[in-house]
N, C-alpha and C. Protein backbone atom coordinates (compact mmCIF):
# COMPACT_ATOMS: atom_id res chain seq x y z
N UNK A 1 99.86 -43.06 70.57
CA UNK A 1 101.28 -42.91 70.86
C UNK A 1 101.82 -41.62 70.26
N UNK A 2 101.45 -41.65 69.14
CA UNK A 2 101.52 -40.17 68.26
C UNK A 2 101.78 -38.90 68.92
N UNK A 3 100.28 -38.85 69.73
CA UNK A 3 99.44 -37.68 70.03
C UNK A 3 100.57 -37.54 71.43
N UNK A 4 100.95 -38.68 72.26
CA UNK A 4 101.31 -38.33 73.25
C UNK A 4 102.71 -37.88 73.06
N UNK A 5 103.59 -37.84 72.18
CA UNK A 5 105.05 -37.58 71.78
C UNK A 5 104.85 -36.40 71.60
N UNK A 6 103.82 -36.05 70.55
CA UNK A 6 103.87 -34.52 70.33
C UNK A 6 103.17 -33.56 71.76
N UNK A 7 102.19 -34.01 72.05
CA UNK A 7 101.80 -33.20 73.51
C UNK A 7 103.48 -33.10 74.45
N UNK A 8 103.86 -34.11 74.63
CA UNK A 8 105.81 -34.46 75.51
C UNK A 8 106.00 -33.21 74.91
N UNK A 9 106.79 -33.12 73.34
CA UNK A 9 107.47 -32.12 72.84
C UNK A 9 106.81 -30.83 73.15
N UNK A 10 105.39 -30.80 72.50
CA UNK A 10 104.94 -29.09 73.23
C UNK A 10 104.86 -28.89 73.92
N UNK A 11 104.91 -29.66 75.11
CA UNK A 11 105.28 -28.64 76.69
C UNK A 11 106.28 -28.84 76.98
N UNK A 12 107.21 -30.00 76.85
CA UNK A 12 108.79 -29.35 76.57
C UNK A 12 109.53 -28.34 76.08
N UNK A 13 108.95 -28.15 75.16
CA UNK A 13 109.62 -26.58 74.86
C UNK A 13 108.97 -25.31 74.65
N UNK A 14 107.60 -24.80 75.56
CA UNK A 14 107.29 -24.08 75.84
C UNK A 14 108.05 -23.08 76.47
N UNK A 15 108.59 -23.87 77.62
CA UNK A 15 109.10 -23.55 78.46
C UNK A 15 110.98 -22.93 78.01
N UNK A 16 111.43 -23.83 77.13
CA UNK A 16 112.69 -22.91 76.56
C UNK A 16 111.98 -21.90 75.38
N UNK A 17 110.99 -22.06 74.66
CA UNK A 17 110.59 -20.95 73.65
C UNK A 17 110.67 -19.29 74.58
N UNK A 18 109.69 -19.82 75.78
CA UNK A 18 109.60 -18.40 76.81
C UNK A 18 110.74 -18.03 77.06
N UNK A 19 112.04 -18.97 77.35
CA UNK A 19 113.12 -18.30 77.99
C UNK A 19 113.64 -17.65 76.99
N UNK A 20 113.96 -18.22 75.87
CA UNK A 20 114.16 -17.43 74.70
C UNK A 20 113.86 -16.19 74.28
N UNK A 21 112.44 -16.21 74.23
CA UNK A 21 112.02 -15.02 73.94
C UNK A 21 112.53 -13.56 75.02
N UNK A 22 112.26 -14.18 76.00
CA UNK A 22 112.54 -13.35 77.64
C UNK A 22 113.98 -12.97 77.17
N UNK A 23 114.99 -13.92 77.06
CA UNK A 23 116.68 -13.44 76.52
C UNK A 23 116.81 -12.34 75.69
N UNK A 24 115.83 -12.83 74.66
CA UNK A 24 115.69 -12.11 73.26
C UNK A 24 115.14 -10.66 73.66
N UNK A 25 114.19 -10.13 74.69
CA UNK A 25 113.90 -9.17 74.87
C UNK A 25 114.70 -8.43 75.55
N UNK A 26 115.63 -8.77 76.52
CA UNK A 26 116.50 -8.35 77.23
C UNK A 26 117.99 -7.92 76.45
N UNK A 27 118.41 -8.89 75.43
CA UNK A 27 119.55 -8.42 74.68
C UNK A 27 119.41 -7.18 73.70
N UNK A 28 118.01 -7.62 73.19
CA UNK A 28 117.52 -6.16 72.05
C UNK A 28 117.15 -5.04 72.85
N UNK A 29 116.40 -5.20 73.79
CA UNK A 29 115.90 -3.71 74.20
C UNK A 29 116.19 -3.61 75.26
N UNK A 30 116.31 -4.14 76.41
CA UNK A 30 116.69 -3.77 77.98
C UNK A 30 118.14 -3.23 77.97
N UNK A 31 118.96 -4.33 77.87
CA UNK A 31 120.98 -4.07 77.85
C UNK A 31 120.71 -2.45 77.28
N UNK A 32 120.61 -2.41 75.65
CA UNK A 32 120.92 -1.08 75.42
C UNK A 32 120.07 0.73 75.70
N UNK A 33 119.31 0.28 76.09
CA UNK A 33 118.47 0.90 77.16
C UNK A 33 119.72 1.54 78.32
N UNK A 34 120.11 0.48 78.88
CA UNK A 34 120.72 0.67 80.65
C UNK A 34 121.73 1.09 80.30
N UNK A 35 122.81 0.57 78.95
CA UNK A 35 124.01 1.40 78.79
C UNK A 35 123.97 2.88 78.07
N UNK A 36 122.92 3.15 77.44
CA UNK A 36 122.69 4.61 77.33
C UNK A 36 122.41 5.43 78.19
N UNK A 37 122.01 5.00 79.01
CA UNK A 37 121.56 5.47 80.43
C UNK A 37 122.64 5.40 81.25
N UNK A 38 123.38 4.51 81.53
CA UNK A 38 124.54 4.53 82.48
C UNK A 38 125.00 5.95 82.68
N UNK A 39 125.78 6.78 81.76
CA UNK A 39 126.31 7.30 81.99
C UNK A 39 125.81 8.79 82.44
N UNK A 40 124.60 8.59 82.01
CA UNK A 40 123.69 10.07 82.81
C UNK A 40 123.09 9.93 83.76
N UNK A 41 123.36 9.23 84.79
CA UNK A 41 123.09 8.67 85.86
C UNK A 41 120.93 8.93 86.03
N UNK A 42 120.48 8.14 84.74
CA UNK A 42 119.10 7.86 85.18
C UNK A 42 119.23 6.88 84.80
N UNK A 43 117.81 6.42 86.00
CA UNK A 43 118.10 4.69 85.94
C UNK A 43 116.92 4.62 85.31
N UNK A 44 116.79 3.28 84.66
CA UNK A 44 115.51 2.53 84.37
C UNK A 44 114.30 2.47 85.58
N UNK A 45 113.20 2.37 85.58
CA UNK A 45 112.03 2.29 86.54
C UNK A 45 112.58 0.34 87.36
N UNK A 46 112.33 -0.02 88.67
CA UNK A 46 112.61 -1.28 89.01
C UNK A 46 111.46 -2.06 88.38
N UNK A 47 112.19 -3.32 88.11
CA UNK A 47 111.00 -4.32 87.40
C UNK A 47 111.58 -5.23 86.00
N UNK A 48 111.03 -5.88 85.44
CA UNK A 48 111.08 -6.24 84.39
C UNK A 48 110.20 -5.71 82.99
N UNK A 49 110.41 -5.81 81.86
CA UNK A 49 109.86 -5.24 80.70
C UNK A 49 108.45 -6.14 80.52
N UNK A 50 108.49 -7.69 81.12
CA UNK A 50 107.47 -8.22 80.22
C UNK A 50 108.34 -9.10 79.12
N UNK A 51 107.36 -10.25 79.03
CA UNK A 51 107.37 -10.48 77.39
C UNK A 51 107.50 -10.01 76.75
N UNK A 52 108.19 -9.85 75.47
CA UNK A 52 108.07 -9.43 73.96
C UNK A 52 107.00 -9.82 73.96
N UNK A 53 106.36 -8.49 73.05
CA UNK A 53 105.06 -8.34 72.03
C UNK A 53 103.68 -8.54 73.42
N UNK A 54 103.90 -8.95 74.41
CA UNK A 54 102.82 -9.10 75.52
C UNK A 54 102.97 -7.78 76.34
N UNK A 55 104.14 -7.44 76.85
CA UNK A 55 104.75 -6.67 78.59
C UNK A 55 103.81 -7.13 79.39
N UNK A 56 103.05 -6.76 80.15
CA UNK A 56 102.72 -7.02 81.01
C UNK A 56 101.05 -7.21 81.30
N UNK A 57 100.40 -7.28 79.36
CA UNK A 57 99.28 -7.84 79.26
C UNK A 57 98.78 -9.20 79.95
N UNK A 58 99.01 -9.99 80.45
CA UNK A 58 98.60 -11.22 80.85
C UNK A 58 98.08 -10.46 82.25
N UNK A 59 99.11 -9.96 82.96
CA UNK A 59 98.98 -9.57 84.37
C UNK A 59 97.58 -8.60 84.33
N UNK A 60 97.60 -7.52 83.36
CA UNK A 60 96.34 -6.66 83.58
C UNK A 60 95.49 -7.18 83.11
N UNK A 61 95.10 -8.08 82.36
CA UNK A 61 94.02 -8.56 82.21
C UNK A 61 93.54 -9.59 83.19
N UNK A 62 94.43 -10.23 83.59
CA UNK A 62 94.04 -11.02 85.08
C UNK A 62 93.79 -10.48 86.35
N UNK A 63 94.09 -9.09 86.35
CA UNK A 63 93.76 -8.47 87.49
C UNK A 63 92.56 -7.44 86.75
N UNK A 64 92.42 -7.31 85.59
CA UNK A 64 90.74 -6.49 85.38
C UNK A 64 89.97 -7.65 85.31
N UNK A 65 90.26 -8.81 84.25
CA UNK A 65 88.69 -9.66 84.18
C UNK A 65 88.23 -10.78 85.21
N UNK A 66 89.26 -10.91 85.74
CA UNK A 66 89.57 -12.31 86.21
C UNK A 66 89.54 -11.98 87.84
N UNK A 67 89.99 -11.50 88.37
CA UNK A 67 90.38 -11.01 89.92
C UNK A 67 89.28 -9.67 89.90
N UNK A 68 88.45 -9.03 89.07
CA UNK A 68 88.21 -7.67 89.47
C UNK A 68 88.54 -7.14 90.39
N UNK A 69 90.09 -7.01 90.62
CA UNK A 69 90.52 -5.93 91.42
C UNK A 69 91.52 -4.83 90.76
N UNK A 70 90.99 -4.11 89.99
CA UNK A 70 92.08 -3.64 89.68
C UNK A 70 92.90 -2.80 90.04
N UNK A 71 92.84 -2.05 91.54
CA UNK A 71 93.00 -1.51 92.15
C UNK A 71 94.61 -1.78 92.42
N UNK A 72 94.38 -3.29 93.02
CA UNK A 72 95.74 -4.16 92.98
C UNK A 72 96.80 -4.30 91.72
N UNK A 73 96.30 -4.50 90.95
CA UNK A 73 97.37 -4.00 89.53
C UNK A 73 97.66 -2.72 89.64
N UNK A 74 97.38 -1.76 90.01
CA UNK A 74 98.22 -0.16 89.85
C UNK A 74 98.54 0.17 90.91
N UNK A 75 98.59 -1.04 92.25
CA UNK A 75 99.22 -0.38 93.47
C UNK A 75 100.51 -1.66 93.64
N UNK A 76 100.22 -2.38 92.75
CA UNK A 76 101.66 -3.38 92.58
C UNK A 76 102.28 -2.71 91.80
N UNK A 77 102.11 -1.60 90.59
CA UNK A 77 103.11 -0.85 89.64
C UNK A 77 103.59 0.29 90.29
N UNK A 78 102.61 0.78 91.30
CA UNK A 78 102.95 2.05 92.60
C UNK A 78 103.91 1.87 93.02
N UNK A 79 104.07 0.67 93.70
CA UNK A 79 105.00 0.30 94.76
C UNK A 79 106.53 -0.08 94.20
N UNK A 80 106.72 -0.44 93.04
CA UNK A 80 107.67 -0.86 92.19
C UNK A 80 108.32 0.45 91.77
């Protein structure tokens, strides 16, 4: 009964820890990023930053070890 309350709780809040973090990356570094930028009219690249402390490690490593294509990881960052 134990085991199954705590397994409930850790994937219950996996899922708000990530959003969190995702918030947390966006209030510290994205926002003031775009308002320094506003006014010299350059924009940020389209896309998202990534995770904190990850960016967009999960994705390249799933497209080098996992998919060996990696071709497709730098023509999905091309196109963006």
């Amino acid at each position: 009964m134990e085991v199954t309350v705590a397994m409930g709780v850790l994937v219950g809040a996996l899922p708000v820890v990530g959003l969190v973090a995702w918030w947390w990356n966006e209030v510290w570094y994205a926002l003031p990023v775009k308002f320094q930028l506003s006014g010299t009219g350059i924009r940020l690249p389209a896309g998202h930053m990534g995770f904190p402390f990850l960016g967009e490690m999960l994705t390249f490593l799933w497209y080098f070890k996992v998919v060996k294509r990696p071709d497709d990881f730098i023509n999905s960052k091309r196109r963006k």
